[in-house]
PDB file of N, CA and C in Angstrom:
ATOM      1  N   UNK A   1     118.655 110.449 110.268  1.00  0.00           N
ATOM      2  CA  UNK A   1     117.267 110.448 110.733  1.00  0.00           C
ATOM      3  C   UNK A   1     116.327 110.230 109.551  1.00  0.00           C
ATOM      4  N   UNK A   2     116.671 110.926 108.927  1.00  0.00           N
ATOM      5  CA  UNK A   2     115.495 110.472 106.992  1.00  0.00           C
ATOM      6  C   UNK A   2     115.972 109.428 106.553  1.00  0.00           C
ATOM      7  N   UNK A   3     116.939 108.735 106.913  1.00  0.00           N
ATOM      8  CA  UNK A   3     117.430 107.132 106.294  1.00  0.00           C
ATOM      9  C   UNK A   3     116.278 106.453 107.336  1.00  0.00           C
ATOM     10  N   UNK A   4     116.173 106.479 108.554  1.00  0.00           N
ATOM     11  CA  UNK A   4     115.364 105.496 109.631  1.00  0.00           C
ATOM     12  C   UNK A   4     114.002 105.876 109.073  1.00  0.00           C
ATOM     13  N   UNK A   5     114.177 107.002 108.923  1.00  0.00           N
ATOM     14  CA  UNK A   5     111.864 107.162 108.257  1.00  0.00           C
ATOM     15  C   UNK A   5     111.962 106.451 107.086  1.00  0.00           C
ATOM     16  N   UNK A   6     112.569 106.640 106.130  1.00  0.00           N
ATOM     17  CA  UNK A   6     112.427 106.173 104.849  1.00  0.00           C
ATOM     18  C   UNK A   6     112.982 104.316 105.043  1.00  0.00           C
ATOM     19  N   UNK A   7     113.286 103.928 105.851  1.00  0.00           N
ATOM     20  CA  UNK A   7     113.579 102.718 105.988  1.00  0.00           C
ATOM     21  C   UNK A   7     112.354 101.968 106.658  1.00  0.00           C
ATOM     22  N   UNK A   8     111.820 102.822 107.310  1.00  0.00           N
ATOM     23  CA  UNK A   8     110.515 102.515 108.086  1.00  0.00           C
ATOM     24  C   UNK A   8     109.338 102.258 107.027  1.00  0.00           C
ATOM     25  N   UNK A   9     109.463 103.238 106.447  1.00  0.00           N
ATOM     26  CA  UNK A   9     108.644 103.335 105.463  1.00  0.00           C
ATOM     27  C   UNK A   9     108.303 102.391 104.252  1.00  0.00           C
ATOM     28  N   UNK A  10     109.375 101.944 103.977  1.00  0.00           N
ATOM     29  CA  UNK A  10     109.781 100.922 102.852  1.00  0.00           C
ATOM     30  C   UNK A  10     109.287  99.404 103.529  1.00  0.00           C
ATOM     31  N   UNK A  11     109.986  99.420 105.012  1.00  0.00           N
ATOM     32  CA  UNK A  11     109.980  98.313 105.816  1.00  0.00           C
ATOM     33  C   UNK A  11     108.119  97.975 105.621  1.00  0.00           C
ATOM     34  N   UNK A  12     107.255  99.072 106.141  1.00  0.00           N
ATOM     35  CA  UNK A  12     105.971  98.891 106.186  1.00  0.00           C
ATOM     36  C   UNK A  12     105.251  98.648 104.697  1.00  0.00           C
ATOM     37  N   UNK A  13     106.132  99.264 103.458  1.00  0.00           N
ATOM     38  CA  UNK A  13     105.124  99.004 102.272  1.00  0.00           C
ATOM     39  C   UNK A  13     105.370  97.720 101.408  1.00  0.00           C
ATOM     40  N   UNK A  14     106.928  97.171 102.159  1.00  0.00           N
ATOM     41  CA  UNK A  14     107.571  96.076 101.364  1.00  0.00           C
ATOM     42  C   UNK A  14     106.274  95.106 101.275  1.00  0.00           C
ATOM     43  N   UNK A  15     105.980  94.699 102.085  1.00  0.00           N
ATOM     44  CA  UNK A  15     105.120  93.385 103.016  1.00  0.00           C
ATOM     45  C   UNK A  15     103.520  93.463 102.199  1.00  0.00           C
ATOM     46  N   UNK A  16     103.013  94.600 101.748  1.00  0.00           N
ATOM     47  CA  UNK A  16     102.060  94.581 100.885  1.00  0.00           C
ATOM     48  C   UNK A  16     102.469  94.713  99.073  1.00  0.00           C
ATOM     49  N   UNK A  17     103.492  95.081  99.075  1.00  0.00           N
ATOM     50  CA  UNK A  17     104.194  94.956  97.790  1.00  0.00           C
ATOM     51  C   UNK A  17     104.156  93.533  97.653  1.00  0.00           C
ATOM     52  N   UNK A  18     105.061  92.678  98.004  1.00  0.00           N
ATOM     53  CA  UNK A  18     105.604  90.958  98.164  1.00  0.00           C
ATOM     54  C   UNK A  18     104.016  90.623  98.140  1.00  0.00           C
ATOM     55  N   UNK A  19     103.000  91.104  98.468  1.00  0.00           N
ATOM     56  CA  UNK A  19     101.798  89.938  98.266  1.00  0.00           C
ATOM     57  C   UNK A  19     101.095  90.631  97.266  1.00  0.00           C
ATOM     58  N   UNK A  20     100.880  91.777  96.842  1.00  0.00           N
ATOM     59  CA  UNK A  20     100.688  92.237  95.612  1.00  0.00           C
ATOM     60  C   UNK A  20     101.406  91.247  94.458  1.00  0.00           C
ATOM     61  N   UNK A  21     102.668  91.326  94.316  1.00  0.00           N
ATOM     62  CA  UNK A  21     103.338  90.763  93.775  1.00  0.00           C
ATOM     63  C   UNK A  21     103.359  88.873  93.920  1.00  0.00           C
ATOM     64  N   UNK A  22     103.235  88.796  94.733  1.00  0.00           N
ATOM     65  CA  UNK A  22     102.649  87.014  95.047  1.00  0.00           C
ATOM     66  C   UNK A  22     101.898  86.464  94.661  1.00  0.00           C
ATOM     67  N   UNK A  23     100.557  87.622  94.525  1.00  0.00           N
ATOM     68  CA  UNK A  23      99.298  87.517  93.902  1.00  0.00           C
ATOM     69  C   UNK A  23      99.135  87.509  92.443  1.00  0.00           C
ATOM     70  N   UNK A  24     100.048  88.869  92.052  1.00  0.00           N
ATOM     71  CA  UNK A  24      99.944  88.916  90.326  1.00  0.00           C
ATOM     72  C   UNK A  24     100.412  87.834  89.508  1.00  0.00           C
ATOM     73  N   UNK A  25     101.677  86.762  90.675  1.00  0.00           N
ATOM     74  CA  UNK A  25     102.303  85.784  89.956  1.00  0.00           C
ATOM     75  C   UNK A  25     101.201  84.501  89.914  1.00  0.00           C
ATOM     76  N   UNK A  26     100.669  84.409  91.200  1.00  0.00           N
ATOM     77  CA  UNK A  26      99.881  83.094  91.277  1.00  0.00           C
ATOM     78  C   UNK A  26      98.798  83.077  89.998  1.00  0.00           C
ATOM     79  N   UNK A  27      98.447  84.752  89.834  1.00  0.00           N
ATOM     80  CA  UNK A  27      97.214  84.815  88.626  1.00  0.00           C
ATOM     81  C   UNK A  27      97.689  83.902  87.430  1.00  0.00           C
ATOM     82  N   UNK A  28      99.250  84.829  87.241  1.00  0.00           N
ATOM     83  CA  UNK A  28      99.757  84.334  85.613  1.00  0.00           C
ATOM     84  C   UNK A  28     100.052  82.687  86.044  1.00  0.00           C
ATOM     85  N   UNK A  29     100.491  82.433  86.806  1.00  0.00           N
ATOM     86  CA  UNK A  29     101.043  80.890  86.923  1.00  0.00           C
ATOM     87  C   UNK A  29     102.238  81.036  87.087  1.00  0.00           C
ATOM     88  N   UNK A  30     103.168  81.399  87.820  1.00  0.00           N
ATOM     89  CA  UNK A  30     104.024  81.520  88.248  1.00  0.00           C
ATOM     90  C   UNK A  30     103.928  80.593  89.438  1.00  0.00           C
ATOM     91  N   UNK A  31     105.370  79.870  89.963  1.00  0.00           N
ATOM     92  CA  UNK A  31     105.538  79.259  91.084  1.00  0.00           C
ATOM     93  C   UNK A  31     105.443  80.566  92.350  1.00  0.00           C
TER      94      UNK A  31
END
């Protein structure tokens, strides 16, 4: 049951992480 919350959890923060991270690359010049 704490694997499905914490999977939930991750699931919901991945998706603003990846564009955080999408973003910091496009700044430097990254593909």
């Amino acid at each position: 049951m704490v694997g499905i919350v914490v999977s939930a959890a991750l699931g919901i923060t991945a998706g603003p992480l990846a564009d955080l991270l999408g973003i910091a690359a496009s700044n430097v010049g990254l593909p």
